[in-house]
Each structure stands twice: as structure tokens, then as C-alpha cells.
N, C-alpha and C. Protein backbone atom coordinates (compact mmCIF):
# COMPACT_ATOMS: atom_id res chain seq x y z
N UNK A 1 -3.80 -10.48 20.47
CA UNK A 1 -4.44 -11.39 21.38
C UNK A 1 -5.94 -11.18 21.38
N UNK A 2 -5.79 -9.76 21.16
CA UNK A 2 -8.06 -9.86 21.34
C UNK A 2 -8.43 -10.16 19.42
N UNK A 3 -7.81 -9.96 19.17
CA UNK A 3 -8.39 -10.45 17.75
C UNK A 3 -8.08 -11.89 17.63
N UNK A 4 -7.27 -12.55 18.16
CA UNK A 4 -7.23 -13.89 18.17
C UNK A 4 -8.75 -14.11 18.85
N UNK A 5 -8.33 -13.59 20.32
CA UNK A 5 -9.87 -14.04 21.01
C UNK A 5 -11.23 -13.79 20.05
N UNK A 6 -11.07 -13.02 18.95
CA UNK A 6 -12.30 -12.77 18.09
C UNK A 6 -13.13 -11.95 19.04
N UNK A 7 -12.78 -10.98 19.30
CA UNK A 7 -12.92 -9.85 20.24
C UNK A 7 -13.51 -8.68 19.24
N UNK A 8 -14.56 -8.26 19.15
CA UNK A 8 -15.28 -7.13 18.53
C UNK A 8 -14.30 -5.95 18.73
N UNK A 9 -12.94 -5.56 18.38
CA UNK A 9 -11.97 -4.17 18.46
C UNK A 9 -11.32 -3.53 17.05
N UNK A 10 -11.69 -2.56 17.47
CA UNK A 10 -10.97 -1.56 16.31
C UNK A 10 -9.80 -1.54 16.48
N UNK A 11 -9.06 -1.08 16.02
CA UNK A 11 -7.61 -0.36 16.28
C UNK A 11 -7.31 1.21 15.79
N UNK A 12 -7.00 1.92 16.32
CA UNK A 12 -7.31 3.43 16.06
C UNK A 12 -6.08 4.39 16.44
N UNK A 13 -6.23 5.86 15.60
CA UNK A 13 -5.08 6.36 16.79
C UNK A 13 -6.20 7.31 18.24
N UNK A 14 -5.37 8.14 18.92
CA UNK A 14 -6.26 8.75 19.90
C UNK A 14 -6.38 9.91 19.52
N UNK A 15 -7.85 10.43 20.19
CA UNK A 15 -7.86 11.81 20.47
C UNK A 15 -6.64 12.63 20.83
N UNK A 16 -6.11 13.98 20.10
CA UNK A 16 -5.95 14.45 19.95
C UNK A 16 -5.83 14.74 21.70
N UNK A 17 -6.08 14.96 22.66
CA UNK A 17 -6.35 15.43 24.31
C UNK A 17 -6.16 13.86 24.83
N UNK A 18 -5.90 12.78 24.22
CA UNK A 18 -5.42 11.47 24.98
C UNK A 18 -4.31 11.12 24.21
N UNK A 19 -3.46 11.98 23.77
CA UNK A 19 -2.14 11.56 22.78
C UNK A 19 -1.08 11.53 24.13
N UNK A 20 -0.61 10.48 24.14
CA UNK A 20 0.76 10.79 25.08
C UNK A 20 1.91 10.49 24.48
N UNK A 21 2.30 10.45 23.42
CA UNK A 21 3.41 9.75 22.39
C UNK A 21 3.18 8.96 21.57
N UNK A 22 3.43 8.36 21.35
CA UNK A 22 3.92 7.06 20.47
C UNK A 22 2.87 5.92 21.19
N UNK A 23 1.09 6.00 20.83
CA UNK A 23 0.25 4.77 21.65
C UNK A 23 -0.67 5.03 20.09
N UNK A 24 -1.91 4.19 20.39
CA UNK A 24 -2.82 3.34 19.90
C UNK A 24 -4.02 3.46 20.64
N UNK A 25 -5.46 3.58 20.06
CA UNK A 25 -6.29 3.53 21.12
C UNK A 25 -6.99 1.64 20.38
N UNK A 26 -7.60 1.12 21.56
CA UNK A 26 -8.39 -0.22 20.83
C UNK A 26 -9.94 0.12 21.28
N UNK A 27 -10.35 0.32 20.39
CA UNK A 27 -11.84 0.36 20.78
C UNK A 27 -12.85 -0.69 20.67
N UNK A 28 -13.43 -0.80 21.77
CA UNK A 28 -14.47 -1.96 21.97
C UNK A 28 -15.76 -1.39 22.76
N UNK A 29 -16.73 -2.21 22.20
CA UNK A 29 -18.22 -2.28 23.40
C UNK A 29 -17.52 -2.26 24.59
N UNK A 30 -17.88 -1.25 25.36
CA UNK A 30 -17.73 -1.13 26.92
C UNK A 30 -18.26 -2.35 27.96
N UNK A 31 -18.87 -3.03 27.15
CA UNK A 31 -19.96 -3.95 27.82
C UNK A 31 -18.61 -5.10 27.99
N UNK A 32 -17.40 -4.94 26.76
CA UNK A 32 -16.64 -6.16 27.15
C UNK A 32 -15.62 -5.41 27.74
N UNK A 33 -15.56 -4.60 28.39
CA UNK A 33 -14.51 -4.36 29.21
C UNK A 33 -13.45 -4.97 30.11
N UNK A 34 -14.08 -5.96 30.81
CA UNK A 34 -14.22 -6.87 31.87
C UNK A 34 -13.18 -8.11 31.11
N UNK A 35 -13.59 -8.70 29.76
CA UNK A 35 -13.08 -9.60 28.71
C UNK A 35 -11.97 -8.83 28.24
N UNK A 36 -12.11 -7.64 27.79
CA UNK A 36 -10.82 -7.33 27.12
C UNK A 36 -9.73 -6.89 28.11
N UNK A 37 -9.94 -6.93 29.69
CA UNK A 37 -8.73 -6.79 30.48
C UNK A 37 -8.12 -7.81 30.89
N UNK A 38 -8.88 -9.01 30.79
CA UNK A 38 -8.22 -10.05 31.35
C UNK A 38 -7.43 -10.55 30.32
N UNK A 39 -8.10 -10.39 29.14
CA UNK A 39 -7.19 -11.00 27.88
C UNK A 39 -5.89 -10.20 28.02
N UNK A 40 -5.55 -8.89 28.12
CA UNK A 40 -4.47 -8.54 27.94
C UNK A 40 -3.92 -8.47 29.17
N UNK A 41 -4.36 -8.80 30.97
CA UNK A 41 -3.75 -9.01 31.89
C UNK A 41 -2.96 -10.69 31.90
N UNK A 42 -3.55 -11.19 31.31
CA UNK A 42 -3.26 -13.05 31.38
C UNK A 42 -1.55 -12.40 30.00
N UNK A 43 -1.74 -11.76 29.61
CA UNK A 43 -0.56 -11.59 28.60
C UNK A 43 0.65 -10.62 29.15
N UNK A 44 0.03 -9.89 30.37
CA UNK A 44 1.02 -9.00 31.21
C UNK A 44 0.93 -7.89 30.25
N UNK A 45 0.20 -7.57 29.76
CA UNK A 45 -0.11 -6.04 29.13
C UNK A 45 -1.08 -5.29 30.24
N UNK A 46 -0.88 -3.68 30.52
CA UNK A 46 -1.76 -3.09 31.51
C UNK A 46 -1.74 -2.16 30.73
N UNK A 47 -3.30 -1.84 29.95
CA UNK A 47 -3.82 -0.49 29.35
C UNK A 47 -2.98 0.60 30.28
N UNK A 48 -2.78 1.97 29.57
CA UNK A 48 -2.74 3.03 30.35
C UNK A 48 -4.12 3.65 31.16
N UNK A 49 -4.94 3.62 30.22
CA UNK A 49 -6.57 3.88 30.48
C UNK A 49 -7.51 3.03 30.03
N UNK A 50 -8.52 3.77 30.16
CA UNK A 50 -10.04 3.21 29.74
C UNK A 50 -10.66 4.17 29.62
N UNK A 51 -10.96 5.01 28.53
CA UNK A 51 -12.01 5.85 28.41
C UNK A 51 -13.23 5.49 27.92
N UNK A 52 -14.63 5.72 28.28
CA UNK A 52 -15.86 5.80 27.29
C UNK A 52 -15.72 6.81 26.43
N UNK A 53 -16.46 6.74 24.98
CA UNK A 53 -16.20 7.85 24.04
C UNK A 53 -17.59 8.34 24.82
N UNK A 54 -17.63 9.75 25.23
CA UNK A 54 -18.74 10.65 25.05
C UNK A 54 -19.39 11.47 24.49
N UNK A 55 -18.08 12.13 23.75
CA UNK A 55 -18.30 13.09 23.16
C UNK A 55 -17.53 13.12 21.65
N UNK A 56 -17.58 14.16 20.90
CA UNK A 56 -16.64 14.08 19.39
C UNK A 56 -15.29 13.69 20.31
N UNK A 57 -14.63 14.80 21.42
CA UNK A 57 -13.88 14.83 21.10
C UNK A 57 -12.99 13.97 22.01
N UNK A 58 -13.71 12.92 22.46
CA UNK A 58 -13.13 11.67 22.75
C UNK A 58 -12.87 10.73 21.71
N UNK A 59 -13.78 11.06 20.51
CA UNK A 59 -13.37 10.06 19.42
C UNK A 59 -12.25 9.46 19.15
N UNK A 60 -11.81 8.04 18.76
CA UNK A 60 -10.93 7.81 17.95
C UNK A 60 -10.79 8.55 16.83
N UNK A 61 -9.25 8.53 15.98
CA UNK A 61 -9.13 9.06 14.96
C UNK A 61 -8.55 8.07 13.84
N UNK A 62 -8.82 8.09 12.52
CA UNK A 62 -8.31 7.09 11.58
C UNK A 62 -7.19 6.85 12.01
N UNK A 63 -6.70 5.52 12.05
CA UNK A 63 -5.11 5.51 12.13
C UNK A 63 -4.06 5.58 10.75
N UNK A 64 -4.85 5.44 9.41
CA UNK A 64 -4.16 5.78 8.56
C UNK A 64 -4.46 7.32 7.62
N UNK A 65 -2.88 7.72 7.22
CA UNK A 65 -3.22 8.71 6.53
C UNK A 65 -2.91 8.39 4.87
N UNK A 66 -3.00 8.51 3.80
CA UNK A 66 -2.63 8.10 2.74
C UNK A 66 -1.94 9.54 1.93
N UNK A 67 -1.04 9.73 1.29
CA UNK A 67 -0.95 10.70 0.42
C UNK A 67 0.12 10.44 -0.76
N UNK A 68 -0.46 10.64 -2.12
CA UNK A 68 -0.18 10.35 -3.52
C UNK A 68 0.78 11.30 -3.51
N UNK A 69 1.84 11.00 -4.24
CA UNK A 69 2.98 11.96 -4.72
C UNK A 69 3.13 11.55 -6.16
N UNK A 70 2.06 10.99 -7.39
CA UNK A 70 2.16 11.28 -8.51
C UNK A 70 3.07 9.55 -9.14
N UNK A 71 4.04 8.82 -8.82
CA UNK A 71 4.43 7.71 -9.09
C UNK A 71 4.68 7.30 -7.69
N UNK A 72 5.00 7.76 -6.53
CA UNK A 72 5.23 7.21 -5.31
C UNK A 72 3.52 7.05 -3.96
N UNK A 73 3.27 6.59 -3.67
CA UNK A 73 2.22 6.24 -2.39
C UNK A 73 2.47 6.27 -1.20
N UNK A 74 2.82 6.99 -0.29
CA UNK A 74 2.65 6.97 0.99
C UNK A 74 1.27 6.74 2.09
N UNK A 75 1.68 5.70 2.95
CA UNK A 75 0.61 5.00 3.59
C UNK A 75 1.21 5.51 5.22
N UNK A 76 0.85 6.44 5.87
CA UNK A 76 0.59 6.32 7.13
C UNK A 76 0.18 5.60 8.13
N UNK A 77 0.45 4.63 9.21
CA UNK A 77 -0.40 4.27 9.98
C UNK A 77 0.53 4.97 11.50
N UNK A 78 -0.47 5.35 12.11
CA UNK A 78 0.70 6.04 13.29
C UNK A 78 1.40 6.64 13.16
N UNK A 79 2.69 6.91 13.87
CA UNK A 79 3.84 7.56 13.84
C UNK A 79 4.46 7.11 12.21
N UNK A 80 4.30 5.42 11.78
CA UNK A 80 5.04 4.84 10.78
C UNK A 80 4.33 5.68 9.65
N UNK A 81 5.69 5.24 8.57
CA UNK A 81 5.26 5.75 7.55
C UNK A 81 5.89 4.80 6.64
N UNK A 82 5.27 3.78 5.36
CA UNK A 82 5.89 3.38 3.90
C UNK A 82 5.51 3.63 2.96
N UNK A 83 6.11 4.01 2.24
CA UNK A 83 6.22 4.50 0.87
C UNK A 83 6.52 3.76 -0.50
N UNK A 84 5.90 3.12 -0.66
CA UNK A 84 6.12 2.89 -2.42
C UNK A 84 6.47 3.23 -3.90
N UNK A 85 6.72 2.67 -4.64
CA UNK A 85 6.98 3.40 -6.34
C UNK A 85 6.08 2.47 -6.79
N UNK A 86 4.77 3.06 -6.72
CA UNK A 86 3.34 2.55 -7.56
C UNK A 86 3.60 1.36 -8.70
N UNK A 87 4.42 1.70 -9.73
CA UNK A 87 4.35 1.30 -10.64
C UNK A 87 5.05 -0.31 -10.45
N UNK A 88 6.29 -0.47 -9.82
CA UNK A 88 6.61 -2.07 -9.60
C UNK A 88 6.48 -2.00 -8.14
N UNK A 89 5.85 -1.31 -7.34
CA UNK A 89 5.18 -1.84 -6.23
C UNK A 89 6.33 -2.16 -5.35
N UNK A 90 8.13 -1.15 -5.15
CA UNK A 90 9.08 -1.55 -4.70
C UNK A 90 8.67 -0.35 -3.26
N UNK A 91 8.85 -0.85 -2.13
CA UNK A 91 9.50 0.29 -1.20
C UNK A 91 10.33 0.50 -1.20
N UNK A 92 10.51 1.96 -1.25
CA UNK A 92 11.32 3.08 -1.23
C UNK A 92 11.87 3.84 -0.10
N UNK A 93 10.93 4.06 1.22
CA UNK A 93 11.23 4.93 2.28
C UNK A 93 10.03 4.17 3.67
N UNK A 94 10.85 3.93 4.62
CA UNK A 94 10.38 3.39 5.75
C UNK A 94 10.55 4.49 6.83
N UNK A 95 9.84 5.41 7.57
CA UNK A 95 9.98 6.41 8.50
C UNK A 95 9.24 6.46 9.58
N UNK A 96 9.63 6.97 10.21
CA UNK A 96 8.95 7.39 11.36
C UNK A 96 9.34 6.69 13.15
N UNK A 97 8.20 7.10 14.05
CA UNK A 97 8.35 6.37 14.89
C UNK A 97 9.72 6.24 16.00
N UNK A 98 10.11 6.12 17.07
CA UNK A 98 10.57 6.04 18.08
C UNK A 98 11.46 4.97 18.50
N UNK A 99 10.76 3.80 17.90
CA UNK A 99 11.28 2.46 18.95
C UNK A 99 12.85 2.28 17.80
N UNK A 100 13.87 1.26 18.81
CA UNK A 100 14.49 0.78 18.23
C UNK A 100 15.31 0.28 17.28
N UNK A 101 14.30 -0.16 16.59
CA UNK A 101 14.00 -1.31 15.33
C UNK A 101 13.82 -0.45 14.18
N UNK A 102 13.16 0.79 14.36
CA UNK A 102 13.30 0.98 12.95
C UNK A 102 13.79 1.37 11.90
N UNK A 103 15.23 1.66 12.40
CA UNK A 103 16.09 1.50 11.50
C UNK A 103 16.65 -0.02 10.34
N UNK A 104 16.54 -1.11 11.43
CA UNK A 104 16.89 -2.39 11.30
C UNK A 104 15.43 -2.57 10.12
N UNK A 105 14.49 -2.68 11.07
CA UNK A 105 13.19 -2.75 9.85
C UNK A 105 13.37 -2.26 8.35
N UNK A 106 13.63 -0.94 8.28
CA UNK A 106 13.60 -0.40 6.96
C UNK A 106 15.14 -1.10 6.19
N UNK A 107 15.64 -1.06 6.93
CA UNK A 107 17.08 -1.92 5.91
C UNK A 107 16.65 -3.40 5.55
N UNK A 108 15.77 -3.93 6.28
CA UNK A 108 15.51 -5.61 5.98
C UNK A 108 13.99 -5.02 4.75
N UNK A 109 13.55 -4.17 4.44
CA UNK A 109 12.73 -3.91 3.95
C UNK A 109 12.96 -2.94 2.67
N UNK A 110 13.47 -1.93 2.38
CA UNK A 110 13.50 -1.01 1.43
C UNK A 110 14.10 -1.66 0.47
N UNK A 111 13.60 -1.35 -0.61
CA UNK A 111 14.29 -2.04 -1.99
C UNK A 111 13.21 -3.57 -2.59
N UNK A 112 12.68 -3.86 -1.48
CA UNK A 112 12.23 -4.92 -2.11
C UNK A 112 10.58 -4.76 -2.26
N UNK A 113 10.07 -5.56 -3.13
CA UNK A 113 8.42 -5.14 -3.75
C UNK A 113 7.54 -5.97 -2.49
N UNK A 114 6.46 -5.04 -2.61
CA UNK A 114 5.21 -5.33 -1.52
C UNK A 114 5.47 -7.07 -1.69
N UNK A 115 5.60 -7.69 -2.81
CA UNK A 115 5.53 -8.71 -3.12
C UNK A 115 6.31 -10.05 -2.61
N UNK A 116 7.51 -9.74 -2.32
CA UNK A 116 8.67 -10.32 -1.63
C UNK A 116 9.16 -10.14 -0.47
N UNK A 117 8.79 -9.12 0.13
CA UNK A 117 9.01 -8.34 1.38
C UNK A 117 8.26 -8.82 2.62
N UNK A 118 9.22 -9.18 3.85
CA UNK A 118 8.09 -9.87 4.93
C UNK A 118 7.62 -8.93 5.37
N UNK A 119 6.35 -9.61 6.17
CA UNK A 119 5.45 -9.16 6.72
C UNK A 119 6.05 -8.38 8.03
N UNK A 120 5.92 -7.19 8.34
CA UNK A 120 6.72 -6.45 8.99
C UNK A 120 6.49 -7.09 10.54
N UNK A 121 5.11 -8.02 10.84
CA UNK A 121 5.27 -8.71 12.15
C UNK A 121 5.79 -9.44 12.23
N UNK A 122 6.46 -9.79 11.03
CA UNK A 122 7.24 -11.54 11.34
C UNK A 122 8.98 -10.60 11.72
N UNK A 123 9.20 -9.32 11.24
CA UNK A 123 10.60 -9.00 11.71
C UNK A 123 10.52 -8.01 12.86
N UNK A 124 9.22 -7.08 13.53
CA UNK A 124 9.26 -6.30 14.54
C UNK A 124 8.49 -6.63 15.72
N UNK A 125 9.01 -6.73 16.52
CA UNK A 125 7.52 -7.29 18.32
C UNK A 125 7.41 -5.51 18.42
N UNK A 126 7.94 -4.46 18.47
CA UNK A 126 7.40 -3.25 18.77
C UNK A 126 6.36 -2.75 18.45
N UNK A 127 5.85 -1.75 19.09
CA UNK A 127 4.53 -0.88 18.48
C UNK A 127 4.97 -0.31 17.22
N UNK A 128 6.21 0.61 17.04
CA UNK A 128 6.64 0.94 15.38
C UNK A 128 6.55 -0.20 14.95
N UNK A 129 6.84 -1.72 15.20
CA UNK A 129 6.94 -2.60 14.30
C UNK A 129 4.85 -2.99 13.79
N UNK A 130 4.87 -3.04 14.90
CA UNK A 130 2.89 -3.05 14.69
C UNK A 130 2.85 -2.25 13.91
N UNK A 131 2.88 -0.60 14.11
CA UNK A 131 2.05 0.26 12.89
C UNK A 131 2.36 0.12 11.80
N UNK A 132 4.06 -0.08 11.54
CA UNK A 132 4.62 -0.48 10.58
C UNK A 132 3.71 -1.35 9.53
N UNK A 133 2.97 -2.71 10.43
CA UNK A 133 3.11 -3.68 9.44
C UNK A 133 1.35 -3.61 9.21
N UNK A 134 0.45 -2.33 10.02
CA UNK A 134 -0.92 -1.81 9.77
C UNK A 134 -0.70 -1.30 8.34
N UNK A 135 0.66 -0.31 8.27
CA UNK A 135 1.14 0.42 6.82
C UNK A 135 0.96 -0.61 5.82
N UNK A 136 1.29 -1.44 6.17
CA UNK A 136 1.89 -2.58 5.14
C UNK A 136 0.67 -3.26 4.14
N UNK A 137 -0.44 -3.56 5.22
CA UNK A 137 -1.55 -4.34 5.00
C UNK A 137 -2.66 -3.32 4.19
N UNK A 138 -2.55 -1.74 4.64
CA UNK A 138 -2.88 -0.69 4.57
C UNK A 138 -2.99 -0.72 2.62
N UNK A 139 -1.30 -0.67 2.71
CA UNK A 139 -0.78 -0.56 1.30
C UNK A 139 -0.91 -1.81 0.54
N UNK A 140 -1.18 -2.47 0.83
CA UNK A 140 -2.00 -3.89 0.28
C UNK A 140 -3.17 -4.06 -0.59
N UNK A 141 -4.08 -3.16 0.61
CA UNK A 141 -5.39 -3.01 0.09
C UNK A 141 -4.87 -1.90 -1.07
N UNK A 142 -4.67 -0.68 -0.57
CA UNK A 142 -4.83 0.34 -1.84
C UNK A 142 -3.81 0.12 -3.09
N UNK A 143 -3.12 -0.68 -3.35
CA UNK A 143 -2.06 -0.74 -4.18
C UNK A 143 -2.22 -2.75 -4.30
N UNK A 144 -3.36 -2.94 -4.64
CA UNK A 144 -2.98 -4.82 -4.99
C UNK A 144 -2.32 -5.17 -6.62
N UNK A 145 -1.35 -6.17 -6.05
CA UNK A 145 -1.12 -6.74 -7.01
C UNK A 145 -1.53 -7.44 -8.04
């Protein structure tokens, strides 16, 4: 919804001292504070917080991690994790994460190439289904067809 609104936000994971499970931090100019609550109150979403970054160790942290295993690619975003076979670009391993769905996700997904495979928002409304489909776009960029 705030990127629809064309809302100046990052998407990030948290500090390390603001981790409470399985969340997301969105970072924006403080100045739109005011804009980015109503956008997500008019949607019935209520932040847990609002921090200003002050210091390092309020920073956001990358939300993706990447790591090569030699013919396979693993793309981190969050808790999620997908995995590829580089070479025909098939997923292989869908992990991670808490909610629900992601079992259902990775069965509607594994086996088939970045190429043919939906877009993991068109099959998950969850936050695993969100990071999931950050992985996805993630592995897009570093692995194009």
C-alpha cells in the first residue's frame, strides 16, 4: 500500500535489539510519519512501533542474504529462504519462516523454473508469503534469464 501510494520506503529486516520474531522494519523520512500511518491505518494495519534511527545500532539490516553452493543459489530474504539449480534456473528448496502457507507455497513452487513459476504474491497474503516473493524478485535480479 505505501509503495502503491509512491511513498519514499525501504523494506528492511530489524536491528538485531528490535527483532521480535518473524517482522520487517519499513523505513521512511520521519517527516512522513503522519502519511505513512494513515496509509496503513485506512488498511487496518497498526505498526508495532516507530523508531527514529539514531544510532548504528538502530540501523536497519539488509533483508537479503545470498549464498553460492557451486551449481545451486540460495537467496535469503527474512526468515524465507529459495534456492535454485543455477544452471536451468529450476527451484529446488523453499524454507523457512513460521506462517502457515509455507508448506503449501513450496509444493505449488519447487520443481518448476524461475521462469514458469508464480509470483509468490499471487499464491501467499502472509509475511512468509511477502519475504518469500522479496526471495523471488531477489533471485531475479541475481540469476536473469
Amino acid at each position: 500500500m505505501l509503495k502503491q501510494a509512491q511513498m519514499a520506503i525501504r523494506v528492511m529486516g530489524p536491528p538485531p535489539n528490535l527483532r521480535t520474531g518473524c517482522d520487517l522494519v519499513i523505513e521512511f523520512p520521519l517527516i512522513l510519519e503522519l502519511e505513512v500511518r494513515r496509509i496503513l491505518s485506512d488498511s487496518r494495519i497498526q505498526p508495532i512501533q516507530t523508531v527514529p534511527v539514531q544510532d548504528a545500532l538502530l540501523s536497519p539490516v539488509s533483508l537479503f542474504q545470498t549464498r553460492d553452493y557451486g551449481d545451486y543459489l540460495m537467496i535469503r530474504a527474512a526468515n524465507m529462504k529459495l534456492t535454485i539449480h543455477k544452471a536451468t534456473r529450476r527451484i529446488v528448496n523453499i524454507s523457512g519462516g513460521g506462517c502457515p502457507d509455507v508448506p503449501w507455497l513450496a509444493d505449488q513452487l519447487i520443481g518448476k523454473t524461475l521462469d514458469n513459476a508464480p509470483a509468490p504474491q499471487r499464491l501467499g497474503k502472509t509475511l512468509c508469503g511477502y519475504a518469500l516473493h522479496l526471495a523471488w524478485e531477489e533471485m531475479h535480479r541475481q540469476c536473469p534469464g
